[in-house]
Protein backbone atom coordinates (compact mmCIF):
# COMPACT_ATOMS: atom_id res chain seq x y z
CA UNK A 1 0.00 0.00 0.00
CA UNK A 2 1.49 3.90 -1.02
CA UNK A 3 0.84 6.20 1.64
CA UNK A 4 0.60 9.97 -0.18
CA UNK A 5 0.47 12.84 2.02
CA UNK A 6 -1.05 15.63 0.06
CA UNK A 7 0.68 18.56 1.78
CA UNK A 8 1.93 21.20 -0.48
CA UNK A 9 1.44 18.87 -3.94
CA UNK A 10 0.27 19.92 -6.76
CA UNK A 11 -3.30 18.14 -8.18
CA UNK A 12 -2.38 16.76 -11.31
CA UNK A 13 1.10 15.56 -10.67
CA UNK A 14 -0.24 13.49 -8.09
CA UNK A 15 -3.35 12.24 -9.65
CA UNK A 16 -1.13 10.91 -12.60
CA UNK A 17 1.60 9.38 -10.37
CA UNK A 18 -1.32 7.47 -8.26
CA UNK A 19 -3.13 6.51 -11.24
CA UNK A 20 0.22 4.68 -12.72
CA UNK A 21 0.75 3.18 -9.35
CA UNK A 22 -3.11 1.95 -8.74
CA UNK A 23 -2.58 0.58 -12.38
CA UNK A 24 0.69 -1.55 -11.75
CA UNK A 25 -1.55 -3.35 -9.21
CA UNK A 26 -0.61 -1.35 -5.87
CA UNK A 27 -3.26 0.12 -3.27
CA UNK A 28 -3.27 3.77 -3.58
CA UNK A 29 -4.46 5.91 -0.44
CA UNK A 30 -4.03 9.83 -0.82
CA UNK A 31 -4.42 12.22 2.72
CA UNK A 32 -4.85 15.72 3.34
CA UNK A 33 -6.53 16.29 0.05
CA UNK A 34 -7.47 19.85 1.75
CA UNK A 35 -4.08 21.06 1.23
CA UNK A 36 -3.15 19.86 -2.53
CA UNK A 37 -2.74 23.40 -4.45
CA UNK A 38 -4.28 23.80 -8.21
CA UNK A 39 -1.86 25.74 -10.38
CA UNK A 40 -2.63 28.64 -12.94
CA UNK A 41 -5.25 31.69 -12.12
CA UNK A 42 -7.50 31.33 -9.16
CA UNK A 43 -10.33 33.03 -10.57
CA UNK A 44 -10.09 30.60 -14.00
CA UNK A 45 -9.79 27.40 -12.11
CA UNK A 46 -12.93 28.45 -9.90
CA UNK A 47 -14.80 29.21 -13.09
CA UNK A 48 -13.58 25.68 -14.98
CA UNK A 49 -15.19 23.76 -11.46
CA UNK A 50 -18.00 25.93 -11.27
CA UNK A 51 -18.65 25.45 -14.96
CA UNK A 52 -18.78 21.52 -14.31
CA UNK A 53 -21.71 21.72 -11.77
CA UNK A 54 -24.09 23.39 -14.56
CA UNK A 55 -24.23 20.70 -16.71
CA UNK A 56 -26.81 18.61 -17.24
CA UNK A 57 -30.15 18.77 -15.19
CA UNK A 58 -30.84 17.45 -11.43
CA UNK A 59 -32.41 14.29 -12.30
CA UNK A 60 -30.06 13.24 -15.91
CA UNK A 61 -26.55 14.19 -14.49
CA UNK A 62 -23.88 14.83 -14.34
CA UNK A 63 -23.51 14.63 -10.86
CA UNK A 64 -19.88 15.65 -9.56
CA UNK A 65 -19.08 16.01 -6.05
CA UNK A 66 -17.71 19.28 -4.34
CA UNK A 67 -15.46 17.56 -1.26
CA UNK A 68 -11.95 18.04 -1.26
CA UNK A 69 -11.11 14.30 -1.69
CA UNK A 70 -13.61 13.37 -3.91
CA UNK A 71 -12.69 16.07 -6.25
CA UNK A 72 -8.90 14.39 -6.26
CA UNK A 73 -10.09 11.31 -6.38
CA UNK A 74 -12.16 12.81 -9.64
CA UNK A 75 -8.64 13.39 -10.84
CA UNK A 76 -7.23 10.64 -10.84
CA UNK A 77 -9.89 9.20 -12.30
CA UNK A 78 -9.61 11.28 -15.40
CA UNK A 79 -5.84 9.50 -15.89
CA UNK A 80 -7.52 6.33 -16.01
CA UNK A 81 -8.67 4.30 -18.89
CA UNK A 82 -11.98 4.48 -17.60
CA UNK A 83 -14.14 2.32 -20.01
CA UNK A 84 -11.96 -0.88 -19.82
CA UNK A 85 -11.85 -3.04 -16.95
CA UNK A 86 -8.46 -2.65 -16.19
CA UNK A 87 -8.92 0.88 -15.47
CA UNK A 88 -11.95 0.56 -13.30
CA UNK A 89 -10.01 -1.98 -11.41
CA UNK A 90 -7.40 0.15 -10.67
CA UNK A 91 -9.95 3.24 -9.74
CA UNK A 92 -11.04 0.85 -7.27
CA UNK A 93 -7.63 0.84 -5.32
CA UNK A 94 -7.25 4.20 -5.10
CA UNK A 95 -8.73 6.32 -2.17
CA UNK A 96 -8.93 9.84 -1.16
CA UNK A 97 -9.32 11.57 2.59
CA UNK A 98 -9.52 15.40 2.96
CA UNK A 99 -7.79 14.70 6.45
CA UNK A 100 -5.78 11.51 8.32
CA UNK A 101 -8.56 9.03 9.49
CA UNK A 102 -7.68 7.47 12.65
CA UNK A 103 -6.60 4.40 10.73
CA UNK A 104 -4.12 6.20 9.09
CA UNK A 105 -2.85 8.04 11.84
CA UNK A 106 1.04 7.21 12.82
CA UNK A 107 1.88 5.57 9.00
CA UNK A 108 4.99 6.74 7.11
CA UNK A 109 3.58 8.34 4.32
CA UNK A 110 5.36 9.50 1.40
CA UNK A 111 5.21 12.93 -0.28
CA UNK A 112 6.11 13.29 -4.32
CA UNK A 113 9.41 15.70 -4.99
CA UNK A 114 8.72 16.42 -8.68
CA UNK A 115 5.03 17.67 -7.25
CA UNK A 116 5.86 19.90 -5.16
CA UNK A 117 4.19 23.45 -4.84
CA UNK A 118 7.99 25.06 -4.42
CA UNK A 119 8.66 23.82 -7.42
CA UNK A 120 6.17 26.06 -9.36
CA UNK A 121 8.24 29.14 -11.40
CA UNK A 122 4.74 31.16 -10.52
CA UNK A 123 2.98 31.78 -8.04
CA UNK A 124 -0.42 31.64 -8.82
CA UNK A 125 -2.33 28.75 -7.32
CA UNK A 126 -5.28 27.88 -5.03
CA UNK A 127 -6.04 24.83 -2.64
CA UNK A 128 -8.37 22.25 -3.54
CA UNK A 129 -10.22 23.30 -0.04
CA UNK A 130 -10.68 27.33 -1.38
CA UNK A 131 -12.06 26.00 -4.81
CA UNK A 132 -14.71 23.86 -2.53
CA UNK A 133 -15.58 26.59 -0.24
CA UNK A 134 -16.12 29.00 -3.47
CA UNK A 135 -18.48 26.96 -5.38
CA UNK A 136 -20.59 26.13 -2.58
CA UNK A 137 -19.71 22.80 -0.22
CA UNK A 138 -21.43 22.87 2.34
CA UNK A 139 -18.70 20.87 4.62
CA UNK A 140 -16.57 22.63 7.18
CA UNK A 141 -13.62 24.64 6.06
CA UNK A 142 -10.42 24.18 7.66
């Protein structure tokens, strides 16, 4: 099982390194989702997620969730072959916290150098938490 601790990471980086992992066969678990960064404009990337949610209607879809770790989970989703089995098999070993549950609580977990936010030449970015908060979660913000 990989441990990813989602301090300071950047969203895509680490959905596509857990979606290679979760499809060599390995059991994928991703905390503090609240604190992965998105990079570019923060007003653009609040637009692009609020854009998502008007789609469809209530009852046809398509029905996308606005927590934290469902939202990265979303992610690495998106990096999966999604339509063949293989790829839903490996969606199914990959999960997402916002926080550390209390199972998780005293494991090594790993962070990603090549994903880090410090690594960014610019300094525009937003956490995955702010882009919740701004298109209207109704879960506690921390």
């Amino acid at each position: 099982m990989i441990l990813i601790d989602g301090s300071n990471l950047l969203l895509g980086r680490v959905a596509s390194f857990a979606a290679r992992k979760a499809l060599e066969g390995e059991q994928v678990t991703i905390i503090n989702c609240n604190k992965i960064y998105l990079s570019g404009s923060p007003t653009k990337s609040i637009e692009r997620y609020k854009g998502k949610f008007t789609l469809g209607t209530i009852l046809h879809g398509p029905y996308m969730s606005k927590s934290p770790g469902a939202m990265m989970r979303r992610s690495v989703r998106g990096m999966l072959p999604w339509n063949r089995v293989r790829g839903r098999d490996a969606f199914r070993r990959v999960k997402c916290y916002s926080d550390v549950p209390e199972a998780l609580k005293g494991k090594p977990a790993i962070t990603i150098e090549n994903a880090s936010i410090n690594k960014l030449p610019i300094s525009r970015y937003i956490t995955l938490v702010e882009v919740c908060s701004r298109i209207g979660t109704k879960r506690d913000k921390k």
